[in-house]
N, C-alpha and C. Protein backbone atom coordinates (compact mmCIF):
# COMPACT_ATOMS: atom_id res chain seq x y z
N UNK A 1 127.97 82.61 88.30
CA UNK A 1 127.02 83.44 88.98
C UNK A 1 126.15 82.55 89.86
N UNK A 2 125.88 82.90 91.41
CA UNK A 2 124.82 82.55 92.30
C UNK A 2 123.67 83.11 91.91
N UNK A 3 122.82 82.47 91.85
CA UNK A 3 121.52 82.76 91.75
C UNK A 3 120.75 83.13 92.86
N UNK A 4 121.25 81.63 94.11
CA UNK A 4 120.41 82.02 95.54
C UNK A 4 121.48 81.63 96.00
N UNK A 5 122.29 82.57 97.12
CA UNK A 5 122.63 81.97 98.23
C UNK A 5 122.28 81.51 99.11
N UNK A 6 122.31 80.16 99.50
CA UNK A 6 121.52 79.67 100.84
C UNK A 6 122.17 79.76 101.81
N UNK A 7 123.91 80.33 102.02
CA UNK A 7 124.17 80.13 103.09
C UNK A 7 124.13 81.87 103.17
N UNK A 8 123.86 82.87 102.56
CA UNK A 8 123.52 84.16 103.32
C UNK A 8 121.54 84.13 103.29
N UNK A 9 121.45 84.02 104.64
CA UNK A 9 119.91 83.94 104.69
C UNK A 9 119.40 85.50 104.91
N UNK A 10 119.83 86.52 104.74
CA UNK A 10 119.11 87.65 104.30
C UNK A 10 119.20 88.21 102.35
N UNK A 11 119.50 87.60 102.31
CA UNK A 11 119.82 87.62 100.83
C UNK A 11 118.38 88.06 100.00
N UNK A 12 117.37 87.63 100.44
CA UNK A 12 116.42 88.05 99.37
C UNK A 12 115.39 88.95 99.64
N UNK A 13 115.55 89.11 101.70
CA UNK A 13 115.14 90.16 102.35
C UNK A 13 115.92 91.74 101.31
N UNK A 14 117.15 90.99 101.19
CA UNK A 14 118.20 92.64 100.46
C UNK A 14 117.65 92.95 99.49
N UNK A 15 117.59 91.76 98.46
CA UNK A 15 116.60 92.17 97.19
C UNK A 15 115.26 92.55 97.30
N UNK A 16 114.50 92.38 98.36
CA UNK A 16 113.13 92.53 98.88
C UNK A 16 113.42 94.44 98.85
N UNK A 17 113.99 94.81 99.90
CA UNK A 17 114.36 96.16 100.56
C UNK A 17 114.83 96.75 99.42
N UNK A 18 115.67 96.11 98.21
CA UNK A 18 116.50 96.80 97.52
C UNK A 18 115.12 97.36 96.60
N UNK A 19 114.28 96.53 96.18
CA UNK A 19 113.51 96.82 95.33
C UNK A 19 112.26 97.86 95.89
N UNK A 20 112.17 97.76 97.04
CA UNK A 20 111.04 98.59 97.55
C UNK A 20 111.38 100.00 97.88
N UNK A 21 113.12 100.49 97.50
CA UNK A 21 113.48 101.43 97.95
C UNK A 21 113.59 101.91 96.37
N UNK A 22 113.67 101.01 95.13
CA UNK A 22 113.18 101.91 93.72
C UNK A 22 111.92 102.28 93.41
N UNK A 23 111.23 101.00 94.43
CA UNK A 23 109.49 101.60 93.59
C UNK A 23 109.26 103.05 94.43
N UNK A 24 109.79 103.14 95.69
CA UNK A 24 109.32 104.30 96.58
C UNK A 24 109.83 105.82 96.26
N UNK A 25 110.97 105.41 95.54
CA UNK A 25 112.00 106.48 95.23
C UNK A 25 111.66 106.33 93.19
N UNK A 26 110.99 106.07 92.80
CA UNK A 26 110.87 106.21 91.63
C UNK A 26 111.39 107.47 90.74
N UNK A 27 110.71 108.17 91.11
CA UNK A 27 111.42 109.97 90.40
C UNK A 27 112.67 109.89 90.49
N UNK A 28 113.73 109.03 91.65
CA UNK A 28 115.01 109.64 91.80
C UNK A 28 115.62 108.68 90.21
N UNK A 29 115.08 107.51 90.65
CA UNK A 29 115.43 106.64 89.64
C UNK A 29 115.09 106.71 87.66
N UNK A 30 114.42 108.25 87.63
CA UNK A 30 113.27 108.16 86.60
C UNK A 30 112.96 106.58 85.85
N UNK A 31 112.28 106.11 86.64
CA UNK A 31 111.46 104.73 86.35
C UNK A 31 110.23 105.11 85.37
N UNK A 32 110.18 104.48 84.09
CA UNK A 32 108.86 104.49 83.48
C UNK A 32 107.91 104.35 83.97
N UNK A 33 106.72 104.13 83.30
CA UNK A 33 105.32 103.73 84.40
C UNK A 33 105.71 102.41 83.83
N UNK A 34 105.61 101.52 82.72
CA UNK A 34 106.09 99.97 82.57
C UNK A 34 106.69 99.32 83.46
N UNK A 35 108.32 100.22 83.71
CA UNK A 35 108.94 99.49 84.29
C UNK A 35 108.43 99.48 86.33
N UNK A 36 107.62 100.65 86.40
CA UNK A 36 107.34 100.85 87.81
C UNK A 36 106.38 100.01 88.12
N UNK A 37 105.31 99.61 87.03
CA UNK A 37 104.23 98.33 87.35
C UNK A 37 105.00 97.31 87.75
N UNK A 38 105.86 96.80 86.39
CA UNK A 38 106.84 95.69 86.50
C UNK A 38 106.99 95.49 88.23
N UNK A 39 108.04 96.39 88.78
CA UNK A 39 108.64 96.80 89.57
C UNK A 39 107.40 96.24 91.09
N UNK A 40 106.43 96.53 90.76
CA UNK A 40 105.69 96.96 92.23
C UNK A 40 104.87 95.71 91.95
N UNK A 41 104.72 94.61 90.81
CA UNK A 41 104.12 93.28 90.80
C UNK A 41 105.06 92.07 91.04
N UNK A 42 106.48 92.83 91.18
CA UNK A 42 107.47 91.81 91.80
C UNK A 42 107.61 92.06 92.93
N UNK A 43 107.48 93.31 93.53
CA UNK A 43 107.35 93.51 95.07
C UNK A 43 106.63 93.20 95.94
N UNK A 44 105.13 92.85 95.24
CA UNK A 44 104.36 92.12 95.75
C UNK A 44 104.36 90.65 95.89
N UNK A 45 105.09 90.25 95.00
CA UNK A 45 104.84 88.21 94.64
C UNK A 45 106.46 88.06 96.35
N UNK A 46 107.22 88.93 96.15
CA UNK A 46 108.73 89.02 96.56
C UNK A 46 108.16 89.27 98.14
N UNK A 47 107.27 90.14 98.84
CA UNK A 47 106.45 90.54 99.86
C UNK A 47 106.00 89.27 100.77
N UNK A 48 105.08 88.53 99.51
CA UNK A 48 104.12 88.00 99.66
C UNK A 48 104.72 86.40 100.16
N UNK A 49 105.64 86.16 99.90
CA UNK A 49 107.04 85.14 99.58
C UNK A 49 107.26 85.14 101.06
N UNK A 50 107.82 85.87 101.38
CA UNK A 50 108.62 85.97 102.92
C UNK A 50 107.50 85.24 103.82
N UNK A 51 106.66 85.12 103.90
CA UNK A 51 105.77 83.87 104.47
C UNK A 51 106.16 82.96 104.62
N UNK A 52 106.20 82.38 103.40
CA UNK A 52 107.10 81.05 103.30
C UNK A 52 108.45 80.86 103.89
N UNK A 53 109.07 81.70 103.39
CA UNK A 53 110.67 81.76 104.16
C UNK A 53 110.65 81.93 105.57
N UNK A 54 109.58 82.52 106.06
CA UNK A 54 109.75 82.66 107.52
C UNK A 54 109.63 81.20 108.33
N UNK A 55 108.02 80.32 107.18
CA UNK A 55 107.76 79.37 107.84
C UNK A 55 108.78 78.14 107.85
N UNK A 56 109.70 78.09 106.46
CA UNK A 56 110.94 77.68 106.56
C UNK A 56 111.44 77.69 107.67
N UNK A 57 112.11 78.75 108.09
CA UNK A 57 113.07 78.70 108.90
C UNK A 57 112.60 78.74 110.43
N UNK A 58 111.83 78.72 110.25
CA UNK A 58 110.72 78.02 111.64
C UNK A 58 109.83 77.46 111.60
N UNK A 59 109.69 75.85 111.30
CA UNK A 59 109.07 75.29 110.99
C UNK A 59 107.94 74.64 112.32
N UNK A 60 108.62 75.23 113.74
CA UNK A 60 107.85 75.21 114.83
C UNK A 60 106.90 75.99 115.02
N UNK A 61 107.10 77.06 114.58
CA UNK A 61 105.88 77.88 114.58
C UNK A 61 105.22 78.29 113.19
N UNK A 62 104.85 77.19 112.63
CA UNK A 62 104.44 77.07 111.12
C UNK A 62 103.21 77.88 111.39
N UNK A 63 102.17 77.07 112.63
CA UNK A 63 101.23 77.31 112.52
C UNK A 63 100.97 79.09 112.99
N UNK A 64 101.44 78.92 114.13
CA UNK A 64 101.73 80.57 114.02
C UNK A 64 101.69 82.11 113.31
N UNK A 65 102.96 81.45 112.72
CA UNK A 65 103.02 82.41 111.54
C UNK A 65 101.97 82.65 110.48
N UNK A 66 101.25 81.23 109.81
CA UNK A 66 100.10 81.22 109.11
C UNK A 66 98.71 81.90 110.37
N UNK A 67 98.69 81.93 111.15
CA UNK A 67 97.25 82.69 112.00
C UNK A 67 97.68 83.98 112.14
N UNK A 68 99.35 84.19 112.64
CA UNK A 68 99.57 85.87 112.31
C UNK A 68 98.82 86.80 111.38
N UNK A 69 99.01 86.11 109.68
CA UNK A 69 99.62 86.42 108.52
C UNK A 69 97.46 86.33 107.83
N UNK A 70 96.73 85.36 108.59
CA UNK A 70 95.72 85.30 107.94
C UNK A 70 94.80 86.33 108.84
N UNK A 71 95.67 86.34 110.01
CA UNK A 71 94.24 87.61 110.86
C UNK A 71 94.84 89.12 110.65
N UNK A 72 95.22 89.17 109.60
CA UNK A 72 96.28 90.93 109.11
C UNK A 72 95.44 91.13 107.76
N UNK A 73 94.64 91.98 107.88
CA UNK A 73 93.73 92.45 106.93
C UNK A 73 94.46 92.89 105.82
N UNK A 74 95.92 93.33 106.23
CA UNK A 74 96.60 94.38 105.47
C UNK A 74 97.94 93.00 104.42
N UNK A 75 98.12 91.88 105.27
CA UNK A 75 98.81 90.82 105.02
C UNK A 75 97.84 89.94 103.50
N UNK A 76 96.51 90.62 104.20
CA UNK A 76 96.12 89.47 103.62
C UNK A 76 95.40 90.11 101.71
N UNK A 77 95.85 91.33 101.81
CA UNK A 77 95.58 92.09 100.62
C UNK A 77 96.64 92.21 99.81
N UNK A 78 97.46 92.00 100.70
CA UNK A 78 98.86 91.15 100.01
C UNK A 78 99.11 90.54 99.50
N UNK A 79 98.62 89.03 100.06
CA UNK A 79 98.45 87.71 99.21
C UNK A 79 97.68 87.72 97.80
N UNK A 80 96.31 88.98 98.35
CA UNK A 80 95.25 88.62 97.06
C UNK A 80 96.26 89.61 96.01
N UNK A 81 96.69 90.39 96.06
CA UNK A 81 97.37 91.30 95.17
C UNK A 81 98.96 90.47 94.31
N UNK A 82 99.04 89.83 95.81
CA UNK A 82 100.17 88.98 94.76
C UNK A 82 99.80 87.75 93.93
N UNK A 83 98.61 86.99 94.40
CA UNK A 83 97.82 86.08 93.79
C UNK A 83 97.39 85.87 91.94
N UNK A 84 97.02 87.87 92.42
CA UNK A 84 96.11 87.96 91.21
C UNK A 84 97.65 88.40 90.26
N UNK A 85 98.65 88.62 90.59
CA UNK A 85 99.26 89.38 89.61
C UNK A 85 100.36 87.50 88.68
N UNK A 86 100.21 86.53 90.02
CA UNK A 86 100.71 85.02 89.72
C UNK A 86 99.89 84.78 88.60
N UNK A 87 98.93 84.34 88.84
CA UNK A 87 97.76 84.19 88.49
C UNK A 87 96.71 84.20 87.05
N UNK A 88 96.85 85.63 87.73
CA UNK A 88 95.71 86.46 86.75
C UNK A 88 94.38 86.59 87.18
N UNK A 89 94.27 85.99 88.24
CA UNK A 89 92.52 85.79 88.60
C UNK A 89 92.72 85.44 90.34
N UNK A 90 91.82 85.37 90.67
CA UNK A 90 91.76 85.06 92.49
C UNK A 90 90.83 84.45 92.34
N UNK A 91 90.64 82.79 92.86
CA UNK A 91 90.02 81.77 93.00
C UNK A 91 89.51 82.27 94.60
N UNK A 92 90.33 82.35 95.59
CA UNK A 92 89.96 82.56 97.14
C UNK A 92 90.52 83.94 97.21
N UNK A 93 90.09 84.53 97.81
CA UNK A 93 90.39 85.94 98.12
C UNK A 93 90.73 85.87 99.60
N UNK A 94 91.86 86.00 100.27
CA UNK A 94 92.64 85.55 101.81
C UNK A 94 91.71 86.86 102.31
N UNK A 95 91.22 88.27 101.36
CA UNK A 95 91.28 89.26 102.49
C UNK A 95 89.33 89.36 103.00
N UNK A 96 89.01 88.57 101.95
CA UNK A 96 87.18 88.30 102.10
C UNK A 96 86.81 87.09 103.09
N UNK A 97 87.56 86.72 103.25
CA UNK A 97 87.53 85.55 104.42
C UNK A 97 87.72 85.96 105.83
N UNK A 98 88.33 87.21 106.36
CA UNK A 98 88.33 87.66 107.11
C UNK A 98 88.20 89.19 107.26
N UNK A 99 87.77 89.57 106.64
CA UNK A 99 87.77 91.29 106.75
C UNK A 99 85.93 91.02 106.58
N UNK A 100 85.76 92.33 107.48
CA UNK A 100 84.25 92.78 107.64
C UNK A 100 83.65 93.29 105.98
N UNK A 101 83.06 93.33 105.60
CA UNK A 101 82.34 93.93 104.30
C UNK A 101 82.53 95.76 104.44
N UNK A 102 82.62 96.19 103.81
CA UNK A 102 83.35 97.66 103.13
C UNK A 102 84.39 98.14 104.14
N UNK A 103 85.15 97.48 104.52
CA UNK A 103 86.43 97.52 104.79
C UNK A 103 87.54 98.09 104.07
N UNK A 104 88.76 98.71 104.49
CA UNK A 104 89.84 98.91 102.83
C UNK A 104 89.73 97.74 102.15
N UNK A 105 90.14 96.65 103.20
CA UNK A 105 90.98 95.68 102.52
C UNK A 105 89.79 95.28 101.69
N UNK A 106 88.77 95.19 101.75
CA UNK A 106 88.04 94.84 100.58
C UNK A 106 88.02 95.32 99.73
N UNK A 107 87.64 97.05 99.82
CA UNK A 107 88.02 97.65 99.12
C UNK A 107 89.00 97.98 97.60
N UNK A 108 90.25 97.57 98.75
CA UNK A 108 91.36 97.42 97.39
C UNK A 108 90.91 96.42 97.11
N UNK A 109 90.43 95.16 97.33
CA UNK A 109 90.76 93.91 97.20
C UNK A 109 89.66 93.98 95.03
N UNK A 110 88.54 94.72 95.68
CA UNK A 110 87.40 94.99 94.76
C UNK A 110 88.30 95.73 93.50
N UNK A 111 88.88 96.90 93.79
CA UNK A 111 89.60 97.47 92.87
C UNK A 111 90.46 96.77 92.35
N UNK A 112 91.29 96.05 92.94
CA UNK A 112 92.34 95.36 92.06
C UNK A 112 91.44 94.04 90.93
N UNK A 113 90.76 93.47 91.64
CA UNK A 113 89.93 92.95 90.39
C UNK A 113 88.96 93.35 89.61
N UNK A 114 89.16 94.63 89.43
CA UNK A 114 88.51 95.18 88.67
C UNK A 114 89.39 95.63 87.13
N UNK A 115 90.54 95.40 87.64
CA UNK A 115 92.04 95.48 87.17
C UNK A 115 92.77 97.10 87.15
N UNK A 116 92.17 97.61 88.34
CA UNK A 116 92.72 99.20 88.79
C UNK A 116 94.14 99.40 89.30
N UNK A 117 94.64 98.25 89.52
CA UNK A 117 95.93 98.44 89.79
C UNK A 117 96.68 97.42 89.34
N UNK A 118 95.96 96.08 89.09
CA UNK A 118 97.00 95.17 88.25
C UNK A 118 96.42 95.20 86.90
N UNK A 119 97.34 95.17 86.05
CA UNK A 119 96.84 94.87 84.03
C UNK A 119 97.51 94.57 83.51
């Protein structure tokens, strides 16, 4: 068994898509609520990932991609959501560093450490 193929480079984009089309479609799948947390705290770390892989495979526009990815309010509630679920806690919060004060992204950002959507 392959674990990672490196020479198919959409390979984890598939598993990315594959998984975001069970958490979305849950009912079809009857997914528990366990397994749907499970499910939507790997979609986030798996989300949150493709950063990296992008900056991989373009390592010319490293910097780029990191100013894209940090001025996206919505990118960056991403990171803290996948952070906290690595984690357990958020040392820097990516979306308080740049989002205005009562913003969503703060918003969620407040709720999720409050542990309203991760536990």
């Amino acid at each position: 068994m392959t674990l990672i193929d490196s020479k198919d480079e959409d390979s984890n984009w598939s598993e990315t898509l594959d998984l975001w089309s069970r958490v979305v479609n849950w009912g079809h799948y009857l997914t528990s609520e366990s397994q749907l947390r499970s499910q939507i705290k790997t979609l986030l770390v798996y989300m949150w990932n493709e950063k990296d892989w992008l900056k991989t495979q373009h390592p010319s526009r490293s910097k780029e991609i990191k100013k894209y990815v940090s001025n996206s309010k919505y990118i960056c509630v991403l990171a803290d959501l996948a952070n906290t679920v690595k984690h357990r806690n958020l040392t820097t919060p990516h979306a308080r560093q740049q989002a205005k004060p009562n913003t969503t992204a703060v918003s969620h950002l407040e709720e999720t450490q409050k542990g309203a959507y991760i536990s």
